[in-house]
PDB file of N, CA and C in Angstrom:
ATOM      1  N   UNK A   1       0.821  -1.208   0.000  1.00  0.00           N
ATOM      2  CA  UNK A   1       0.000   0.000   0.000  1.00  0.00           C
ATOM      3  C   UNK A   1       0.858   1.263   0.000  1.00  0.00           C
ATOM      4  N   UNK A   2       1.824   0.759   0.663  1.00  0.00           N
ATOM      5  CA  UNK A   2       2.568   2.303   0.693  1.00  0.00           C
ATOM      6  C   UNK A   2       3.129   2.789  -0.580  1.00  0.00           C
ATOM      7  N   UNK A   3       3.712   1.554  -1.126  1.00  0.00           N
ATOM      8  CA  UNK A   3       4.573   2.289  -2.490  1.00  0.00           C
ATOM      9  C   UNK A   3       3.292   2.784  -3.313  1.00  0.00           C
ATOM     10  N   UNK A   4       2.083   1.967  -3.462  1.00  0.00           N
ATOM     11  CA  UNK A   4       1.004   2.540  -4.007  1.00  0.00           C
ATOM     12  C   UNK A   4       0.683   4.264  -3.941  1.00  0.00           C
ATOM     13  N   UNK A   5       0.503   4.493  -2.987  1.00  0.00           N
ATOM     14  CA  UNK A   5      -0.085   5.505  -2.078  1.00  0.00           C
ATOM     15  C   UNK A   5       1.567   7.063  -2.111  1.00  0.00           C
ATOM     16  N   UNK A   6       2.066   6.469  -2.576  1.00  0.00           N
ATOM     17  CA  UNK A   6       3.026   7.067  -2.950  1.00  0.00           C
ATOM     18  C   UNK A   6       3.098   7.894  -4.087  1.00  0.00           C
ATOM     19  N   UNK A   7       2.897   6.990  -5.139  1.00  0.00           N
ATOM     20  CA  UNK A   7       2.021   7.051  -6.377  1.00  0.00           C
ATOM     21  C   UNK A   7       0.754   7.993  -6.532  1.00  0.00           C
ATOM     22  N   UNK A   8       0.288   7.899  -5.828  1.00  0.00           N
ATOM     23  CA  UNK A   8      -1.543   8.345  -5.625  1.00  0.00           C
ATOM     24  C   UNK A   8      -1.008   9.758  -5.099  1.00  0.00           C
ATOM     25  N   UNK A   9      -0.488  10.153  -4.290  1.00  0.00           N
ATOM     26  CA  UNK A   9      -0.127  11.567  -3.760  1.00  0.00           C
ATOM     27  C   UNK A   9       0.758  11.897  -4.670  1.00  0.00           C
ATOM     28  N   UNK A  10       1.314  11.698  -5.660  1.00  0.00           N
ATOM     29  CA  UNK A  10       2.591  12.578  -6.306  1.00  0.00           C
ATOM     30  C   UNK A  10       1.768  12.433  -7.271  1.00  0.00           C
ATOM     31  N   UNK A  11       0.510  11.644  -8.053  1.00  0.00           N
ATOM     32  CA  UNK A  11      -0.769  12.521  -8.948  1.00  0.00           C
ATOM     33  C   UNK A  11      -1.319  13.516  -8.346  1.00  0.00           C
ATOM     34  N   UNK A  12      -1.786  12.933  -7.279  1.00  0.00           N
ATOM     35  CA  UNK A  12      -3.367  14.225  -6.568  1.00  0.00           C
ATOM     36  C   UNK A  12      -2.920  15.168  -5.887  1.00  0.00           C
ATOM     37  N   UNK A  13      -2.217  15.092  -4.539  1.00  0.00           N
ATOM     38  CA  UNK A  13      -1.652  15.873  -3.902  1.00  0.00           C
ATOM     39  C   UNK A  13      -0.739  16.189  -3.406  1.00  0.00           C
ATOM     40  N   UNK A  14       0.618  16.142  -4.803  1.00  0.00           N
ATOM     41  CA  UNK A  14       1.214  17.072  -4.438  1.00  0.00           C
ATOM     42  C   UNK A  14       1.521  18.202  -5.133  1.00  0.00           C
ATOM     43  N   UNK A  15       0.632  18.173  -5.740  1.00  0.00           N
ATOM     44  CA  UNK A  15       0.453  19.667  -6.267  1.00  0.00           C
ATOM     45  C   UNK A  15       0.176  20.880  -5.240  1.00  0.00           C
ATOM     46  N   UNK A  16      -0.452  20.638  -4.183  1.00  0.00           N
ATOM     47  CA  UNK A  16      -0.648  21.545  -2.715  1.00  0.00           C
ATOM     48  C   UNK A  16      -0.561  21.113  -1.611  1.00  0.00           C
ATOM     49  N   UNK A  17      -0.003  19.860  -1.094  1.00  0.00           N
ATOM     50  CA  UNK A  17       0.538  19.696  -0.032  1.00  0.00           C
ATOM     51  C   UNK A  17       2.309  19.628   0.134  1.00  0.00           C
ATOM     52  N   UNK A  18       2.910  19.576  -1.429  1.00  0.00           N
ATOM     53  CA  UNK A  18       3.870  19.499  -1.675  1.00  0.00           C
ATOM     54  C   UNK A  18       4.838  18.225  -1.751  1.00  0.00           C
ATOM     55  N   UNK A  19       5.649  17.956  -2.191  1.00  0.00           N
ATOM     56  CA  UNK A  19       6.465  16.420  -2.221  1.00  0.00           C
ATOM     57  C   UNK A  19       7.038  16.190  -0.943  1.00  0.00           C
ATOM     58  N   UNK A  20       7.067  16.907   0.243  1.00  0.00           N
ATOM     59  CA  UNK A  20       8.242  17.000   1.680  1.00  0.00           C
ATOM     60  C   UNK A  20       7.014  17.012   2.163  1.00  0.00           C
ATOM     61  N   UNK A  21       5.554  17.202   1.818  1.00  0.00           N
ATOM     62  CA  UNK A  21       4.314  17.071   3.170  1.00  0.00           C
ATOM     63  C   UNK A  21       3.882  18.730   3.548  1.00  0.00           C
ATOM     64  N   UNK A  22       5.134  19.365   3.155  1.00  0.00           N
ATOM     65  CA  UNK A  22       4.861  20.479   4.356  1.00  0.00           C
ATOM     66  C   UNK A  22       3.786  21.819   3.859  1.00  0.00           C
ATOM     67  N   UNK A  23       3.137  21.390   2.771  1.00  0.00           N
ATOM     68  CA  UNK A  23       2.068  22.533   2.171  1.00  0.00           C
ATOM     69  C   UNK A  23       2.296  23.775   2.002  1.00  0.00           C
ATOM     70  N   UNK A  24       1.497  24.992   2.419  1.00  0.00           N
ATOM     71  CA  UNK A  24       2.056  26.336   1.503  1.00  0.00           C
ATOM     72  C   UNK A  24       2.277  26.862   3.055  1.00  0.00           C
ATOM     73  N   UNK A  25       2.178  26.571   4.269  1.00  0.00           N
ATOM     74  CA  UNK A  25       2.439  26.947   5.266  1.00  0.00           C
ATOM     75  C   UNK A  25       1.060  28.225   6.193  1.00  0.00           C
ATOM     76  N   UNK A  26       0.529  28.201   5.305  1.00  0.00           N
ATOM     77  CA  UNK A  26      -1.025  29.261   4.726  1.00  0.00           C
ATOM     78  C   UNK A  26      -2.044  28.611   4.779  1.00  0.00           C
ATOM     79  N   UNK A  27      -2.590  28.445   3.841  1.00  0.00           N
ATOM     80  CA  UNK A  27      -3.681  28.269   3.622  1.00  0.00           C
ATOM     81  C   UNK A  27      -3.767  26.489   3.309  1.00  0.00           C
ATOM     82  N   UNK A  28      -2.812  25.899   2.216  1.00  0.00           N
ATOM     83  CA  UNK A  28      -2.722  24.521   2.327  1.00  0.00           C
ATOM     84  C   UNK A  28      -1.961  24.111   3.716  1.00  0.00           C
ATOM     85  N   UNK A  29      -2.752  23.260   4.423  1.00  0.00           N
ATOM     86  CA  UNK A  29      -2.093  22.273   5.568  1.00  0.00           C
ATOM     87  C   UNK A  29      -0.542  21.516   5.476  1.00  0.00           C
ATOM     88  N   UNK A  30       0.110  21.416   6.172  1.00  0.00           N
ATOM     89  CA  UNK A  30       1.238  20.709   6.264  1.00  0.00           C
ATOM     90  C   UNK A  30       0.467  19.342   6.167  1.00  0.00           C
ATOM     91  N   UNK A  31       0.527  17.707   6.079  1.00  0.00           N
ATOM     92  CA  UNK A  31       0.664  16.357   6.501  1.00  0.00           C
ATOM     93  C   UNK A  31       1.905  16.020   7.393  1.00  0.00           C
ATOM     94  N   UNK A  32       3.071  16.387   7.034  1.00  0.00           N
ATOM     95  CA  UNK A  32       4.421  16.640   7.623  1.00  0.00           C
ATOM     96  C   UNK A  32       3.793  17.235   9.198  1.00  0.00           C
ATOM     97  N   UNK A  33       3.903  16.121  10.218  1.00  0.00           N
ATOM     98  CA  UNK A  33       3.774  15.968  11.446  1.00  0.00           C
ATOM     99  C   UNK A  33       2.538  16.313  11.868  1.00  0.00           C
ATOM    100  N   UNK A  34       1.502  16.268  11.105  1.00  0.00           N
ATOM    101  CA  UNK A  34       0.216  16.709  11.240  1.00  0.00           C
ATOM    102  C   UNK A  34      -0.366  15.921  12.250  1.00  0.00           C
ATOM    103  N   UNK A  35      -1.140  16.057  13.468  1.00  0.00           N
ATOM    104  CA  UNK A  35      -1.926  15.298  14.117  1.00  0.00           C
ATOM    105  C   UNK A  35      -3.221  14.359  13.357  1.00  0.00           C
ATOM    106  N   UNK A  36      -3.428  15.350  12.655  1.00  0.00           N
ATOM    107  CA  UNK A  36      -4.665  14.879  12.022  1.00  0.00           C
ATOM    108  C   UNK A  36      -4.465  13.710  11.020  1.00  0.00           C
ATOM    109  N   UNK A  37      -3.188  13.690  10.326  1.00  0.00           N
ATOM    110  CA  UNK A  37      -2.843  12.495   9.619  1.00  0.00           C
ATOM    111  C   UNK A  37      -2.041  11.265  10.308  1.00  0.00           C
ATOM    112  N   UNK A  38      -1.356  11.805  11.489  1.00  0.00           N
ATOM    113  CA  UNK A  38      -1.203  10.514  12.612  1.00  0.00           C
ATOM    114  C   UNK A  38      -2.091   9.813  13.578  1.00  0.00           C
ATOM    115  N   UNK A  39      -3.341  10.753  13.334  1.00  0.00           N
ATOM    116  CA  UNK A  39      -3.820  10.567  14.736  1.00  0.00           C
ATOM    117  C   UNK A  39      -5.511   9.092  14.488  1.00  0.00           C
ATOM    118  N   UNK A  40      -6.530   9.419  14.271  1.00  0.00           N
ATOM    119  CA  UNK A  40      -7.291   8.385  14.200  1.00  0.00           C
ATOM    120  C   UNK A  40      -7.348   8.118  12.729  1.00  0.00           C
ATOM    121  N   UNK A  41      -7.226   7.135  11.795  1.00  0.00           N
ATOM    122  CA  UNK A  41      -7.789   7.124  10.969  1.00  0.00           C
ATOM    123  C   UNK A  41      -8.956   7.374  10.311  1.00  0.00           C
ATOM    124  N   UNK A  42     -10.124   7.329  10.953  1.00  0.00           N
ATOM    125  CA  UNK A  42     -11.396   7.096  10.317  1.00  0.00           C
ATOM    126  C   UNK A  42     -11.516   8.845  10.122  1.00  0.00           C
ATOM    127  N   UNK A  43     -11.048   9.870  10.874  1.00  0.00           N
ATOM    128  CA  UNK A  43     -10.729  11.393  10.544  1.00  0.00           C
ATOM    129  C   UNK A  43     -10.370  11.804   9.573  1.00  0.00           C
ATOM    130  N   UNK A  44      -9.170  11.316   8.998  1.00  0.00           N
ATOM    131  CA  UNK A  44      -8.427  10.837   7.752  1.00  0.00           C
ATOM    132  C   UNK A  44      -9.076  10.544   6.404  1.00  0.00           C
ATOM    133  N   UNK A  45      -9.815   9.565   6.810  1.00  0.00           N
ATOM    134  CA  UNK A  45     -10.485   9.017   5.545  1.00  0.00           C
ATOM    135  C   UNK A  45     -11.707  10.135   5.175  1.00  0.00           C
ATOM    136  N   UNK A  46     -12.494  10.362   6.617  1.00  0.00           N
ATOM    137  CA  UNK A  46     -13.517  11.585   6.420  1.00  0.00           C
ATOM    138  C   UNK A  46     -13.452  12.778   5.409  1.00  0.00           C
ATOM    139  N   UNK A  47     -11.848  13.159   6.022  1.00  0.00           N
ATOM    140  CA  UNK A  47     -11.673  14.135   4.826  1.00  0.00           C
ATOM    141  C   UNK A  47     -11.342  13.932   3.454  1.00  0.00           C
ATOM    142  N   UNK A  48     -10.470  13.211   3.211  1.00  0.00           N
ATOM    143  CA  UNK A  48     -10.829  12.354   2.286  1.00  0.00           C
ATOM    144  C   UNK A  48     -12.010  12.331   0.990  1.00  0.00           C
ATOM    145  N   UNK A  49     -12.954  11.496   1.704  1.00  0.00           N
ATOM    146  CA  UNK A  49     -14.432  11.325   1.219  1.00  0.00           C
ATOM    147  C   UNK A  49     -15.296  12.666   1.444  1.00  0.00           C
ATOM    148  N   UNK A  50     -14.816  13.592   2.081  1.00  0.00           N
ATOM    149  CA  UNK A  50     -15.916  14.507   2.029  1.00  0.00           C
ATOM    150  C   UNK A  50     -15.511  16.473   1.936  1.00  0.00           C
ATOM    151  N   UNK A  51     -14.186  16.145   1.904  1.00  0.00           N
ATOM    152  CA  UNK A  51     -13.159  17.279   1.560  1.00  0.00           C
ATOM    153  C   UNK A  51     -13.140  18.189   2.985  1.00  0.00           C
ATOM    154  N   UNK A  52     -12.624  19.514   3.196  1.00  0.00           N
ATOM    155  CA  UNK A  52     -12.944  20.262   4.127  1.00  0.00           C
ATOM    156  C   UNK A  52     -12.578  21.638   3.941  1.00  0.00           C
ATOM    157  N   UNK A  53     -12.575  22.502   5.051  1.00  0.00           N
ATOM    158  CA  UNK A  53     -12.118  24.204   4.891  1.00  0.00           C
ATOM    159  C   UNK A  53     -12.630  24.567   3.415  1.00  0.00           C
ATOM    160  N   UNK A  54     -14.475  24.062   4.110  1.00  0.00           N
ATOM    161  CA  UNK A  54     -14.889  24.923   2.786  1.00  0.00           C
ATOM    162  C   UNK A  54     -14.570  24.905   1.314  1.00  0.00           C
ATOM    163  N   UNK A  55     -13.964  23.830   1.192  1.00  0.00           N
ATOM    164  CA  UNK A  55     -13.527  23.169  -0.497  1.00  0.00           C
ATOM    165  C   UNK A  55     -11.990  23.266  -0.109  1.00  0.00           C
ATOM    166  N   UNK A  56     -11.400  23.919   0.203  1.00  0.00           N
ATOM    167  CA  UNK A  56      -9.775  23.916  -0.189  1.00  0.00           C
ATOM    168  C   UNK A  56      -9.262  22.686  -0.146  1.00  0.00           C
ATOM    169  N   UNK A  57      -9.689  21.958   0.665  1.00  0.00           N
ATOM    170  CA  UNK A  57      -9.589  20.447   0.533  1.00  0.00           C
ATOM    171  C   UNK A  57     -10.450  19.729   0.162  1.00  0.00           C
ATOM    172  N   UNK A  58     -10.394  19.533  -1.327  1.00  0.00           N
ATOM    173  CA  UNK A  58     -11.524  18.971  -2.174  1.00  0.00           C
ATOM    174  C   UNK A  58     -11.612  17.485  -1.412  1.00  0.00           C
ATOM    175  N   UNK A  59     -12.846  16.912  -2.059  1.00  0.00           N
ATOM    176  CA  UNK A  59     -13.096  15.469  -2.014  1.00  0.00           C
ATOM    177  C   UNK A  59     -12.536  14.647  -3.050  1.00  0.00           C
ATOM    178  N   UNK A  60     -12.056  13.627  -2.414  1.00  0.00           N
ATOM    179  CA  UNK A  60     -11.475  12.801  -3.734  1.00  0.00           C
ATOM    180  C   UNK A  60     -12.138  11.675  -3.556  1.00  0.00           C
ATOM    181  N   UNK A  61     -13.363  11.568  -3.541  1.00  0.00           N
ATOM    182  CA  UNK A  61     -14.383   9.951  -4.175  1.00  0.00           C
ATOM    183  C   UNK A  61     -14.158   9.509  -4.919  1.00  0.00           C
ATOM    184  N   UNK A  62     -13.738   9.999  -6.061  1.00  0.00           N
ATOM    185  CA  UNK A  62     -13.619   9.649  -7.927  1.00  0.00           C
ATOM    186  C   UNK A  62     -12.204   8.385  -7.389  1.00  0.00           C
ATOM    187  N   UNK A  63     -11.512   8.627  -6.587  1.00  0.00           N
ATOM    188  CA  UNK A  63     -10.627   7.563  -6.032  1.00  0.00           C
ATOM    189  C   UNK A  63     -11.008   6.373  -5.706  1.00  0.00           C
ATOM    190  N   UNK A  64     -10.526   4.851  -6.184  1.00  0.00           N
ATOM    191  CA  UNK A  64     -11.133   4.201  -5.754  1.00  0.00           C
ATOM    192  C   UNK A  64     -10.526   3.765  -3.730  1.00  0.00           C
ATOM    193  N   UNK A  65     -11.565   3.029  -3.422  1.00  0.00           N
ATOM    194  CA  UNK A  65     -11.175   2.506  -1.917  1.00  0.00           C
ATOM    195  C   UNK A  65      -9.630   1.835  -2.029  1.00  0.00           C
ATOM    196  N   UNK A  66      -8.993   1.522  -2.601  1.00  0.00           N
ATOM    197  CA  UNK A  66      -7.451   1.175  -2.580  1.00  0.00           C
ATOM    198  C   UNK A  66      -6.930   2.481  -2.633  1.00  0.00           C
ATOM    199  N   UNK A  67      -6.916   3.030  -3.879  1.00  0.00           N
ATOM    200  CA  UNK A  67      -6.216   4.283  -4.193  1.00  0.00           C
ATOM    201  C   UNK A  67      -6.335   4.769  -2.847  1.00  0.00           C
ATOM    202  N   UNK A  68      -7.670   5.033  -1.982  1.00  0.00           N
ATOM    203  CA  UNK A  68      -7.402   6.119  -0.751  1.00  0.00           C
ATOM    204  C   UNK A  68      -6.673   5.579   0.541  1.00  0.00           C
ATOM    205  N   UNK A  69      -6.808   4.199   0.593  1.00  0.00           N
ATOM    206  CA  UNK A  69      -5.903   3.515   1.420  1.00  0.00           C
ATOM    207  C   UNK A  69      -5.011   3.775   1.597  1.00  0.00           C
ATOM    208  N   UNK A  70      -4.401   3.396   0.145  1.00  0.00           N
ATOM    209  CA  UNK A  70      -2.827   3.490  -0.069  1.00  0.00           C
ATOM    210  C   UNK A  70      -2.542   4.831   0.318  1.00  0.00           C
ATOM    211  N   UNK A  71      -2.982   5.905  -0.387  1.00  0.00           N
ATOM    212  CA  UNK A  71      -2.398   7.201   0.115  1.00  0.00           C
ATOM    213  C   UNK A  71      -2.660   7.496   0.807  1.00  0.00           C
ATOM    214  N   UNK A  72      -3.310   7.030   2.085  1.00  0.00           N
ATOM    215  CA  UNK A  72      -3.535   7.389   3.662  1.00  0.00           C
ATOM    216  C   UNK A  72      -2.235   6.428   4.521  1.00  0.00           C
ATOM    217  N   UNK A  73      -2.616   5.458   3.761  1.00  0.00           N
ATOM    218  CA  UNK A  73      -1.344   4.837   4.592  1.00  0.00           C
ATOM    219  C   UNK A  73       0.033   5.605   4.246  1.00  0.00           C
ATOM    220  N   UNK A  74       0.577   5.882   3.106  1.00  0.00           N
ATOM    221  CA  UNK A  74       1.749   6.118   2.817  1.00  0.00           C
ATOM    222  C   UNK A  74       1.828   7.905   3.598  1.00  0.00           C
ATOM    223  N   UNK A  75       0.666   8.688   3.616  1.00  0.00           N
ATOM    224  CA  UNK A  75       0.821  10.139   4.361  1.00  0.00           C
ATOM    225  C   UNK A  75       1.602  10.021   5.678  1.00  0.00           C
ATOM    226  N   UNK A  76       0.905   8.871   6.434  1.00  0.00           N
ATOM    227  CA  UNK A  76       0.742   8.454   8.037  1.00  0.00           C
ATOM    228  C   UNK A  76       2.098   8.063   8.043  1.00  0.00           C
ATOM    229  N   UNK A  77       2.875   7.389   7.417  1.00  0.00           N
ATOM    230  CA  UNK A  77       4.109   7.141   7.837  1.00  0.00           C
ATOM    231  C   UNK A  77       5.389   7.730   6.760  1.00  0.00           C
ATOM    232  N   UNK A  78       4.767   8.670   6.042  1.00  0.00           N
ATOM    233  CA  UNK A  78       5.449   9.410   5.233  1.00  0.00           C
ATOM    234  C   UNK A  78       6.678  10.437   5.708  1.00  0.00           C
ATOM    235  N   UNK A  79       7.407  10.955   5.531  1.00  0.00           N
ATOM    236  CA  UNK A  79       8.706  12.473   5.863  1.00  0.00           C
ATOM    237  C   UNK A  79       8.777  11.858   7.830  1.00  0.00           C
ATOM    238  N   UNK A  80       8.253  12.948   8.663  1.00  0.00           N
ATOM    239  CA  UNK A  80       8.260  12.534   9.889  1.00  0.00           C
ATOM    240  C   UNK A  80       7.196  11.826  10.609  1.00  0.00           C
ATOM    241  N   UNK A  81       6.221  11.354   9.805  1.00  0.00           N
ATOM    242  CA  UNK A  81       4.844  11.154  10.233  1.00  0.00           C
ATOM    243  C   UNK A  81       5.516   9.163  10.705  1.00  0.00           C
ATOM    244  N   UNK A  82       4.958   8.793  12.279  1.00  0.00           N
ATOM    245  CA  UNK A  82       5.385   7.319  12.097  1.00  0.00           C
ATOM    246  C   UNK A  82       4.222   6.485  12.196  1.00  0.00           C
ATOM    247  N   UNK A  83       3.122   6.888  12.270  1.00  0.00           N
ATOM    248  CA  UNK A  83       1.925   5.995  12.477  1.00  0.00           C
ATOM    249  C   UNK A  83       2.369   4.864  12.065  1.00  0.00           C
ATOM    250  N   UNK A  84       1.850   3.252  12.385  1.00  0.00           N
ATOM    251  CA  UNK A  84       2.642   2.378  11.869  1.00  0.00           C
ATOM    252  C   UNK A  84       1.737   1.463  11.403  1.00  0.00           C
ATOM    253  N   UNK A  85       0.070   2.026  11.313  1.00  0.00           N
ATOM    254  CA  UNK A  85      -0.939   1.146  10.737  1.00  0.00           C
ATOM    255  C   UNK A  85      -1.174   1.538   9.383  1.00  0.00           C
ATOM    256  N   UNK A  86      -1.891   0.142   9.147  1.00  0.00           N
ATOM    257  CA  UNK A  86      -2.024   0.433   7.424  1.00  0.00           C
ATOM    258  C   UNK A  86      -3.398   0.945   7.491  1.00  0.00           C
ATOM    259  N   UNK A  87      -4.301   1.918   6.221  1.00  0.00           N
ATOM    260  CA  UNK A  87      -5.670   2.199   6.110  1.00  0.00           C
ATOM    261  C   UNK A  87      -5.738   0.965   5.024  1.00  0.00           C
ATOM    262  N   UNK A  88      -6.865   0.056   5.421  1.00  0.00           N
ATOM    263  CA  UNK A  88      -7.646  -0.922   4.505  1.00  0.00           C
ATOM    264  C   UNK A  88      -8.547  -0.271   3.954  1.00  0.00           C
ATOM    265  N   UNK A  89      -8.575  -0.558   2.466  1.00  0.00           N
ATOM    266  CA  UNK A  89      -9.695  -0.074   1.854  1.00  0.00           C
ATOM    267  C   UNK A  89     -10.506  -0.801   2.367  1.00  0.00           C
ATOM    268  N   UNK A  90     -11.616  -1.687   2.961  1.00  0.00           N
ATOM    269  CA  UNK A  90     -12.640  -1.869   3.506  1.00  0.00           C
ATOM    270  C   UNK A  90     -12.926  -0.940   4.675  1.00  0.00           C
ATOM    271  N   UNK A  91     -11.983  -0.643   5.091  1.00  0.00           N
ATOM    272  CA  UNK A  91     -11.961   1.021   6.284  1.00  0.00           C
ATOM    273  C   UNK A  91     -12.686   2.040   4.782  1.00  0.00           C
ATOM    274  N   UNK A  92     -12.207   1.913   4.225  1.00  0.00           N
ATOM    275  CA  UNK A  92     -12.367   3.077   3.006  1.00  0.00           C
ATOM    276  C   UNK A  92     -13.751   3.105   2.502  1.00  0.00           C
ATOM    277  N   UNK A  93     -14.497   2.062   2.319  1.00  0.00           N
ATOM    278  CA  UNK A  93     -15.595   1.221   1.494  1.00  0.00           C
ATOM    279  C   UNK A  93     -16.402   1.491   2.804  1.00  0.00           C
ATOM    280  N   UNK A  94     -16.345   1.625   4.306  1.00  0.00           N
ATOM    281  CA  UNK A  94     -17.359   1.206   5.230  1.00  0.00           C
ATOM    282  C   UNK A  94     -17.670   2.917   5.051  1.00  0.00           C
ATOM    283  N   UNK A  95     -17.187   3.344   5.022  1.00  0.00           N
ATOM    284  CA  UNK A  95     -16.885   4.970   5.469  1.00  0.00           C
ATOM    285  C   UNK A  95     -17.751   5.900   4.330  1.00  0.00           C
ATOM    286  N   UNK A  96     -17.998   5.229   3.027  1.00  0.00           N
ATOM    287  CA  UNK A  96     -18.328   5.970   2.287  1.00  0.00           C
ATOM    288  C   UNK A  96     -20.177   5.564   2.690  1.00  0.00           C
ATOM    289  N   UNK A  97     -20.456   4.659   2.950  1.00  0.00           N
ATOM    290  CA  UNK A  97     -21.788   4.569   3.197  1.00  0.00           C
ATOM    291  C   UNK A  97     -22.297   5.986   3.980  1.00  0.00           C
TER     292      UNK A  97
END
């Protein structure tokens, strides 16, 4: 999943979170030591599936449940981030209901 998810963020996002995690320091979020990307998963995936801050963080549904796995898993233990669980796309698939 990770090398996947690796993949999946250097299409989608890193165009504004950047290739190092650390975003525009502004208005795009860091991932680079972010609580929110170490901290519960199912938070993670939320945004994810349902975007936030008012669009700036679009939704990426059009993703399938692997694709968002993978690049949740690979964020979480990405630059300094060590979370050490994987996101299952069936985490991904329960969530969109």
């Amino acid at each position: 999943l990770v090398a996947r998810g690796e993949k999946v963020y250097a299409s989608n996002c890193v165009a504004c979170h950047k290739a190092d995690g650390k975003g525009d320091g502004q208005k795009i979020k860091a991932l680079d030591g972010s609580a929110v990307v170490t901290g519960d998963a199912a938070a993670q995936v939320k945004i994810l599936l349902e975007g936030a801050a008012g669009g700036a963080m679009p939704a990426w549904k059009q993703l399938s449940d692997t694709d968002l796995a993978a690049v949740l898993t690979y964020t979480r233990s990405a630059w300094s981030n060590t979370a050490a669980d994987a996101v299952q796309p069936a985490e991904v698939k329960a969530a969109r209901k």
